[in-house]
Protein backbone atom coordinates (compact mmCIF):
# COMPACT_ATOMS: atom_id res chain seq x y z
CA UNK A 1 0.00 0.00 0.00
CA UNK A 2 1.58 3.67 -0.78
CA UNK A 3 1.89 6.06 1.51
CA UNK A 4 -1.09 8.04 -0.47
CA UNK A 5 -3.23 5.34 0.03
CA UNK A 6 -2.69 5.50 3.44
CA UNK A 7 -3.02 8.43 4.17
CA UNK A 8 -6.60 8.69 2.35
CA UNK A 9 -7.67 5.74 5.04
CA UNK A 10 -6.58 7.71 7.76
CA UNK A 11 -8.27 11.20 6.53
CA UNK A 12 -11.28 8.84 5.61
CA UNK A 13 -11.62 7.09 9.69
CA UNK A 14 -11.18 10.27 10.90
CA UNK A 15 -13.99 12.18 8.60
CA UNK A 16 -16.61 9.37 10.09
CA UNK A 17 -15.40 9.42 13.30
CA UNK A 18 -16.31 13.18 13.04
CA UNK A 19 -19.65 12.62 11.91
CA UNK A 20 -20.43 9.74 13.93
CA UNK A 21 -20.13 11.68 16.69
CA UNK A 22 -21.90 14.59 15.81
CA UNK A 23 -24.73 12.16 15.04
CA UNK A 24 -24.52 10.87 17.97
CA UNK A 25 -24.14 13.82 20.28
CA UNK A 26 -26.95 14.63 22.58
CA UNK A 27 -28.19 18.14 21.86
CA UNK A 28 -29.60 20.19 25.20
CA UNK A 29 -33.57 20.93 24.64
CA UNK A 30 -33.56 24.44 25.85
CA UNK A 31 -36.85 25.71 27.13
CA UNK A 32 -39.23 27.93 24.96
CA UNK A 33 -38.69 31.56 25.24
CA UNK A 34 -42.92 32.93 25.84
CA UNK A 35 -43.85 36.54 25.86
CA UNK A 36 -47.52 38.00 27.45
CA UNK A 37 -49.47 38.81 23.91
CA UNK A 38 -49.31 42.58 24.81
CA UNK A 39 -45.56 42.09 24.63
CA UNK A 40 -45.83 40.03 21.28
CA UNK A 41 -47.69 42.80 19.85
CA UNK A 42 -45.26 45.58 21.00
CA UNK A 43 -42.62 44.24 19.33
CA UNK A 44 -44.33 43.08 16.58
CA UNK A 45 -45.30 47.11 16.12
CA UNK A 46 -41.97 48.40 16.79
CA UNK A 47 -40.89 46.12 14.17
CA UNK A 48 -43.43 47.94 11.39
CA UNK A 49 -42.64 50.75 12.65
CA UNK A 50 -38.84 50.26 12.05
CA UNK A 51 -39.78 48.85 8.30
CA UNK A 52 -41.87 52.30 7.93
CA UNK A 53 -38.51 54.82 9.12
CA UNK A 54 -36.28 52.82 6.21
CA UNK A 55 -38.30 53.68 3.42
CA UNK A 56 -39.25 57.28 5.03
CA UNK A 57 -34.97 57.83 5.44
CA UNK A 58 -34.60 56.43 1.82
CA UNK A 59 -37.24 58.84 0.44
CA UNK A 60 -36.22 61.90 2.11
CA UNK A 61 -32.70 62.10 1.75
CA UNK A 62 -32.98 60.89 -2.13
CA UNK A 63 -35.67 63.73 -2.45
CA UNK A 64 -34.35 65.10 -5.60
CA UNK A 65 -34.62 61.69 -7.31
CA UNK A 66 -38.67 61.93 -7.07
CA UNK A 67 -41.48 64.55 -7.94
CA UNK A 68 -44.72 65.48 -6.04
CA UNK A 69 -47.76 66.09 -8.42
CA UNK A 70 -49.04 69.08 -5.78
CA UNK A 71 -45.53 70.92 -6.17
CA UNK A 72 -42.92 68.93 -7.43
CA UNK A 73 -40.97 69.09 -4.30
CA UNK A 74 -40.69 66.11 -1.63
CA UNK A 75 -40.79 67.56 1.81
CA UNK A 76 -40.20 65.16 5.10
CA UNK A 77 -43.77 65.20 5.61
CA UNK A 78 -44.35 63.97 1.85
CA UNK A 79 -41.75 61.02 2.91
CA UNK A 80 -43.67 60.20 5.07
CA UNK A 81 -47.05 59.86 3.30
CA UNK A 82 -45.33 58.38 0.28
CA UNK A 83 -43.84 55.97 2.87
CA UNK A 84 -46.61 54.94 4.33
CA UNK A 85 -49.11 54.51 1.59
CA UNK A 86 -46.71 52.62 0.25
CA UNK A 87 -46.01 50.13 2.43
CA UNK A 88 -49.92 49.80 2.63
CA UNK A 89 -50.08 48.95 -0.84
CA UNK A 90 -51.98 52.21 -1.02
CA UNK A 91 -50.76 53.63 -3.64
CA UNK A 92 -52.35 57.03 -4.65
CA UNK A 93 -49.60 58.02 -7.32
CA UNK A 94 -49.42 61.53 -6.66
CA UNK A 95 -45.58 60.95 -5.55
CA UNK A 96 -43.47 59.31 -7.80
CA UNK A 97 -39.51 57.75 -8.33
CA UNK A 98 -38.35 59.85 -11.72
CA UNK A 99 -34.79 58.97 -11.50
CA UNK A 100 -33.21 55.17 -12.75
CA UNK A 101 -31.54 54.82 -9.44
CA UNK A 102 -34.69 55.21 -6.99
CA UNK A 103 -36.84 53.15 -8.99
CA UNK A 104 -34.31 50.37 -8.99
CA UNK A 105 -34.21 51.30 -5.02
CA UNK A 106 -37.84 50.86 -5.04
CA UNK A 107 -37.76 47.33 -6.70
CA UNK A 108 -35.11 46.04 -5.01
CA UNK A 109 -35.64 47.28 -1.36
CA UNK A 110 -38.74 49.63 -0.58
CA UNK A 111 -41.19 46.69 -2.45
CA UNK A 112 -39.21 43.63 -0.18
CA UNK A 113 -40.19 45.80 2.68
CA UNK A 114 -43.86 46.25 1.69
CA UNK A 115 -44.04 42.56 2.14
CA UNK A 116 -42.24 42.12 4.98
CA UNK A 117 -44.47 44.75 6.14
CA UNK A 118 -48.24 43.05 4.45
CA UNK A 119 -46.43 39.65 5.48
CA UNK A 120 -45.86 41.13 9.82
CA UNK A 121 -49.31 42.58 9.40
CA UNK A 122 -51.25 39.78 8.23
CA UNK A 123 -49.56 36.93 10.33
CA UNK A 124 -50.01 38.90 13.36
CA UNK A 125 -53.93 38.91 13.03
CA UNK A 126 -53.97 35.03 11.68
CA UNK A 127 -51.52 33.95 14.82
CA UNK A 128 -54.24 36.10 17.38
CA UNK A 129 -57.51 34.52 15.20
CA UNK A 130 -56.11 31.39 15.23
CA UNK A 131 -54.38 30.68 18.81
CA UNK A 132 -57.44 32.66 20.42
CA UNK A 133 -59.78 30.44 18.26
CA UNK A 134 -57.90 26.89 19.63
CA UNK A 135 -57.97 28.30 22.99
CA UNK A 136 -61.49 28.69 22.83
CA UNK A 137 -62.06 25.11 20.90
CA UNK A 138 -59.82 23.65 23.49
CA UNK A 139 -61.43 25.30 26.54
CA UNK A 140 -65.04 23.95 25.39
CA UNK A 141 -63.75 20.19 24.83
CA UNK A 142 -62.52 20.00 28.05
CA UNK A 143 -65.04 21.90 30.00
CA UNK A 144 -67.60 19.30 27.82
CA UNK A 145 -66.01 15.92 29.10
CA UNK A 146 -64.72 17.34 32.58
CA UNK A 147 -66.61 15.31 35.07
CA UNK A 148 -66.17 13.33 38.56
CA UNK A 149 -62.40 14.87 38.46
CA UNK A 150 -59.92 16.59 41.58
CA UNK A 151 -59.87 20.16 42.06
CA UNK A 152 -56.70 21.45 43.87
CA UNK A 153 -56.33 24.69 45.06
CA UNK A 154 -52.79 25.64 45.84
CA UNK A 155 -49.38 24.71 44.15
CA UNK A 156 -47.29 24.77 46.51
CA UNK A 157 -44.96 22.14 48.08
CA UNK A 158 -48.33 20.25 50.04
CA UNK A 159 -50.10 20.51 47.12
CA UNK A 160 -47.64 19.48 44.57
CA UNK A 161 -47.14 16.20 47.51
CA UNK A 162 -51.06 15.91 47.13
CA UNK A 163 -51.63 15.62 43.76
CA UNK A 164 -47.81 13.14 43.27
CA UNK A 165 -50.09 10.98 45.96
CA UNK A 166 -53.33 11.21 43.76
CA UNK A 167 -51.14 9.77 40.93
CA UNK A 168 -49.11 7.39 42.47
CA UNK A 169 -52.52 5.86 43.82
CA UNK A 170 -54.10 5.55 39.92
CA UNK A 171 -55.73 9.20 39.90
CA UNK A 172 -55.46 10.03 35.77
CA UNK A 173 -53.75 12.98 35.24
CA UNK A 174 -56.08 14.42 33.10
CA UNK A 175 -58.52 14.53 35.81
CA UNK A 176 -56.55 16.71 38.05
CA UNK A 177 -57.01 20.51 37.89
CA UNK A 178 -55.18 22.88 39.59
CA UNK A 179 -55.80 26.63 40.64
CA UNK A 180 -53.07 28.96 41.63
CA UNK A 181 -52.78 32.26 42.01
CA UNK A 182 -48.98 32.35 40.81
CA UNK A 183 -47.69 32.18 37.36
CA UNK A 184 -44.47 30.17 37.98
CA UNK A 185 -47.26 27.37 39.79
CA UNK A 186 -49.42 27.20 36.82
CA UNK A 187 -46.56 27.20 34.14
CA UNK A 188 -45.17 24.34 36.65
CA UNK A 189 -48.20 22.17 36.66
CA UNK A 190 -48.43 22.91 33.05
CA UNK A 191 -45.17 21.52 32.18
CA UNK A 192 -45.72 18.22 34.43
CA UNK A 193 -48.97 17.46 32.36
CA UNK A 194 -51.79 18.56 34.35
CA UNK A 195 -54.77 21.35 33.65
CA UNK A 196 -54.04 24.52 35.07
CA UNK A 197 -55.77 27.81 36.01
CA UNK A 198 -54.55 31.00 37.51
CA UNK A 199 -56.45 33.11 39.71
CA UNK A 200 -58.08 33.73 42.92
CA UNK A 201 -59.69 30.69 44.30
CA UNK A 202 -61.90 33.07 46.55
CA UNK A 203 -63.90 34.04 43.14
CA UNK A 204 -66.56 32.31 42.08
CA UNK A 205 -65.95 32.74 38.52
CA UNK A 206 -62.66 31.25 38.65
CA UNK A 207 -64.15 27.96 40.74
CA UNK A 208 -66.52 27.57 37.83
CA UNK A 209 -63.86 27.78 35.35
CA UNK A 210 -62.19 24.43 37.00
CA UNK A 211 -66.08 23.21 36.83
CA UNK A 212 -65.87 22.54 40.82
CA UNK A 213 -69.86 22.14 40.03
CA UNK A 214 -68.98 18.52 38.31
CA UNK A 215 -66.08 17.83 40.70
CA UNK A 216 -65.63 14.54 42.92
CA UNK A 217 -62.64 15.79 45.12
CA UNK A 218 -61.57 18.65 46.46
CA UNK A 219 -58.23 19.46 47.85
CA UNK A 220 -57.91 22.82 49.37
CA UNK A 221 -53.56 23.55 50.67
CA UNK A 222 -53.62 27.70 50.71
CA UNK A 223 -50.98 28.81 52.93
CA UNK A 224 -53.93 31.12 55.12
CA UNK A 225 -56.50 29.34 57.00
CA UNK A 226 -59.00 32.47 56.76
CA UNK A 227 -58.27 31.75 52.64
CA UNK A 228 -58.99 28.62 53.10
CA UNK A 229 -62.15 28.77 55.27
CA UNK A 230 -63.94 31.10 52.66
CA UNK A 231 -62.59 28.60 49.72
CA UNK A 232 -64.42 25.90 51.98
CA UNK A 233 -67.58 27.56 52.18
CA UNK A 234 -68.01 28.91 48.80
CA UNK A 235 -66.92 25.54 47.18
CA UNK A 236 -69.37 23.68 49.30
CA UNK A 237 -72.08 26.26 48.05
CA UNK A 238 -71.52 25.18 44.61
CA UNK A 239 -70.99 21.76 45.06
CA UNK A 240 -73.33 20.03 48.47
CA UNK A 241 -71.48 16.55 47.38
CA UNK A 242 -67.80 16.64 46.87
CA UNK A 243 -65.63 15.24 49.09
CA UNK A 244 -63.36 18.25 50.26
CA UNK A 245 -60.07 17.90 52.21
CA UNK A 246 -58.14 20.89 53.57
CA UNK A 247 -55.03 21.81 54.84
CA UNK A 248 -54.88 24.32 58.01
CA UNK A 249 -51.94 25.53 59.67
CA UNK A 250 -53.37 25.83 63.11
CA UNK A 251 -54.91 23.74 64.96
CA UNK A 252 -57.42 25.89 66.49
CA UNK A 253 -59.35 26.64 63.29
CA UNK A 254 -60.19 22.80 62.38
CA UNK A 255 -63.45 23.02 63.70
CA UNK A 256 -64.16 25.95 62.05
CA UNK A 257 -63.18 24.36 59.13
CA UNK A 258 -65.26 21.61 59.73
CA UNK A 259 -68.34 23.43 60.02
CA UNK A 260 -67.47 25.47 56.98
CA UNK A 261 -68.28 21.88 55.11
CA UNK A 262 -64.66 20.20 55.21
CA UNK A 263 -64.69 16.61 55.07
CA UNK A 264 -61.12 15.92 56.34
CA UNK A 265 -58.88 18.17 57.70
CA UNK A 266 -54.93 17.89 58.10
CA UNK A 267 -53.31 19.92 60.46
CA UNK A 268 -49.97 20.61 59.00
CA UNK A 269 -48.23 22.35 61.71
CA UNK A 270 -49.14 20.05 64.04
CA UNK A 271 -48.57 16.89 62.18
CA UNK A 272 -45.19 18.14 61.12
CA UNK A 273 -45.02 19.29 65.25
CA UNK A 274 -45.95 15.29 66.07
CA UNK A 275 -43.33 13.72 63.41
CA UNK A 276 -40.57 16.44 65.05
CA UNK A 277 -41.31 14.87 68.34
CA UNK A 278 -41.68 11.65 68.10
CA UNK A 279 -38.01 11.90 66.11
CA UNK A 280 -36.42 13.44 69.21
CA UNK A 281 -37.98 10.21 71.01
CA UNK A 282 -37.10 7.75 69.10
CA UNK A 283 -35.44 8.15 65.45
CA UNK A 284 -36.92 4.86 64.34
CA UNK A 285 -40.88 5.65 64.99
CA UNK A 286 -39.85 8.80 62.79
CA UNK A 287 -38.85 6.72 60.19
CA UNK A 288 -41.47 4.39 60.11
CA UNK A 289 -43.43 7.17 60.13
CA UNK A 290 -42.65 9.20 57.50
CA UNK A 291 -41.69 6.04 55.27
CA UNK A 292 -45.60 5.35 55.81
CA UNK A 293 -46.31 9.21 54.07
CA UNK A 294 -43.70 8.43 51.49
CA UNK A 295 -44.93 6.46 48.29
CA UNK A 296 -43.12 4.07 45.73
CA UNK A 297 -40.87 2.32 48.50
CA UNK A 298 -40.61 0.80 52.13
CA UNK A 299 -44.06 0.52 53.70
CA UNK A 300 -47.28 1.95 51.97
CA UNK A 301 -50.96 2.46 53.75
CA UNK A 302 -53.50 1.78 51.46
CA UNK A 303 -57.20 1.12 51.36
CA UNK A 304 -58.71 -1.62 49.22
CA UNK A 305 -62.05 -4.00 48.45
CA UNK A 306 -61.85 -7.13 51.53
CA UNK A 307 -61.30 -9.80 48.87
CA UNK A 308 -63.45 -12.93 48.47
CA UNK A 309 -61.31 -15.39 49.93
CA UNK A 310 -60.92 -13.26 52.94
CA UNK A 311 -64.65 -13.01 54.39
CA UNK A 312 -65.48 -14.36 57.50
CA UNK A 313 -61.52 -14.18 58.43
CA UNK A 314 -60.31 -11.67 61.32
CA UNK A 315 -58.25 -8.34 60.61
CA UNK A 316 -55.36 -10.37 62.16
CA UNK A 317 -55.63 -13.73 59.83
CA UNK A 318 -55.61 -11.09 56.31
CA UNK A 319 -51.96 -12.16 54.47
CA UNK A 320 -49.34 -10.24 53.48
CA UNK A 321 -50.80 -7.30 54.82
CA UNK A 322 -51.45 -5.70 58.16
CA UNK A 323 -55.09 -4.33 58.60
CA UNK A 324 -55.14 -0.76 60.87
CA UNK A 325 -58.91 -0.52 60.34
CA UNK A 326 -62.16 -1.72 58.52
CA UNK A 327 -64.50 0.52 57.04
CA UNK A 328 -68.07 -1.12 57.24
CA UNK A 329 -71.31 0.96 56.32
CA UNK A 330 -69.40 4.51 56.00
CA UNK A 331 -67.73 3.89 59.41
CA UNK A 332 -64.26 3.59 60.00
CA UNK A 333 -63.73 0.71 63.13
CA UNK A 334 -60.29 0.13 63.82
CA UNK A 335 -58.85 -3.48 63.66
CA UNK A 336 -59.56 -4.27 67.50
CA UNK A 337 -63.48 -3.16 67.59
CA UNK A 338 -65.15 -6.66 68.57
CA UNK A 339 -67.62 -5.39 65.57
CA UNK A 340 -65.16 -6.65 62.89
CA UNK A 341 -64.18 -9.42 63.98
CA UNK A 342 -65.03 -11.09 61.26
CA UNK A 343 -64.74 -9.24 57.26
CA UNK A 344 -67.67 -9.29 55.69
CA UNK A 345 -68.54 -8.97 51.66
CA UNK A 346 -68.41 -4.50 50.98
CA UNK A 347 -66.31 -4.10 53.81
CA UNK A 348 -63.28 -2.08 53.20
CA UNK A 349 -59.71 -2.25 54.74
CA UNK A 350 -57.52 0.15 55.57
CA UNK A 351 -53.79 -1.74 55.70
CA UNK A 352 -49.58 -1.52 55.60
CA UNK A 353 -48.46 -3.41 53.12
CA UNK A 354 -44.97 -3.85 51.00
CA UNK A 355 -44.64 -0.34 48.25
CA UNK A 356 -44.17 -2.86 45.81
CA UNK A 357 -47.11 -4.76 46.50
CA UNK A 358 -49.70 -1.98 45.84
């Protein structure tokens, strides 16, 4: 083999080695860049308006090179009428390019920037028509087949823990809407796949918008327990029958809450007060503890159907499972009421059982 030869195969590996690995490189995906509409439309104007001082500067100072019907001369005023019927595709005709070199200009630069110009002008309206239009086509579908879902109101770091649980136990994400009053919160549920609307939970008209009428669940984690208690009652005004769970700080406005229409209500403060403690008492009822709260791993509490196989048998004979309490008839009865002694057929459990096992 010559050395030419050679050094062709060499140039040769190394060319594919170069593209193989830009092939193969992993770009980044960097995040969309979004802009209010008002903004959009700012600088959608600002770029017309820029199109519209180009021709006026290229009319003006090559004056000489066009005449005025009126009075044959081109004032800055007439550059910018000429300009701007121009760029309209007006075109009244009154002023006029007499010289060679300003109606090549014309050709070759002020008629690409009447179309860049038509071209801003008319997108602009189509992009508003049409992304206001699938908005609206959008908004109707899923107001149409939105129906026994979850309504949570708050996005912060309890609710974000709620609605990870409401998954993780076979909720469908599509049936989980969220309210928040922050931007960064909706974009955030937004971007993890779930239906999102901003506002003020204390209005009406932005409860309806989540259809809380139709809803099954509520789940109410506002950072203010006065917030809270006048979500609670206006949500249980619209809708007698959900099931609605809230989250108060202090534990001297649960019963309040309760007789606003909660269903459940989880004191945080004092729950995270409780874990604290019994930590400091004994590190491993902490764990056990909050491995119970945690999902996907360790031990999992879980409620489920009593199977067939197990009626008639005690809480303490159920296998692979440990039974905390049976719910019979709408009433929870923990596992050591003589009343459930047995399982019967529509009872349900309430057990610990291995993550992987749920």
């Amino acid at each position: 083999m010559s050395e030419a030869d050679s050094n062709g195969e060499v140039s040769g590996l190394r060319r594919r080695r170069r593209q193989a690995a830009w092939t193969s490189q992993a770009l980044v995906a960097l995040p969309a860049r979004t802009s209010s509409p008002g903004r959009e439309l700012g600088r959608r104007a600002l770029i017309a308006l820029g199109l519209l001082t180009i021709i006026v500067m290229l009319v003006y100072f090559d004056r000489d090179a066009y005449t005025d019907n009126y009075d044959q001369r081109v004032s800055f005023i007439d550059a910018i009428y000429y300009a701007t019927v121009t760029i309209t595709t007006t075109g009244y005709g009154d002023i006029t390019p007499i010289a060679p070199h300003s109606r090549i200009i014309n050709a070759i630069v002020v008629t690409p920037l009447r179309i860049g110009f038509l071209v801003l002008l008319v997108g602009t309206t189509l992009e508003v028509l049409a992304n206001e239009g699938r908005r609206m086509f959008r908004d109707g579908r899923w107001r149409k087949h939105m129906r026994n879902h979850v309504v949570v109101i708050g996005y912060g770091t309890k609710g974000k823990s709620a609605v990870e649980t409401l998954k993780d136990n076979g909720t469908n994400p599509a049936q989980i809407v969220i309210i928040d009053a922050r931007p960064s919160a909706v974009a955030d549920a937004n971007l993890r796949g779930y239906a999102a609307i901003q506002g003020d939970a204390t209005n009406r008209d932005i409860l309806r918008r989540a259809e809380i009428i139709k809803a099954r669940e509520v789940i109410i984690t506002l950072d203010r327990d006065d917030s809270a208690i006048l979500v609670t009652l206006t949500v249980r005004q619209l809708n007698p029958s959900a099931h609605v769970v809230v989250a108060v700080r202090e534990d001297a406005n649960t019963s309040l809450m309760r007789q606003s229409g909660a269903n459940a209500v989880v004191t945080s403060s004092e729950a995270v007060g409780r874990l604290l403690g019994l930590s400091a008492v004994s590190p491993n009822l902490g764990t056990v503890i909050e491995d119970l709260l945690s999902s996907k791993e360790g031990l999992e509490i879980g409620e489920r159907q009593v199977k067939r196989e197990e009626v008639g048998l005690s809480p303490d004979e159920v296998r692979g499972e440990r039974v905390l309490a049976v719910v019979r008839n709408r009433t929870l009865r923990r596992f050591y009421d003589p009343t459930v002694a047995a399982l019967e057929t529509g009872d349900q459990v309430v057990v610990v059982r291995h993550a992987d096992e749920g």
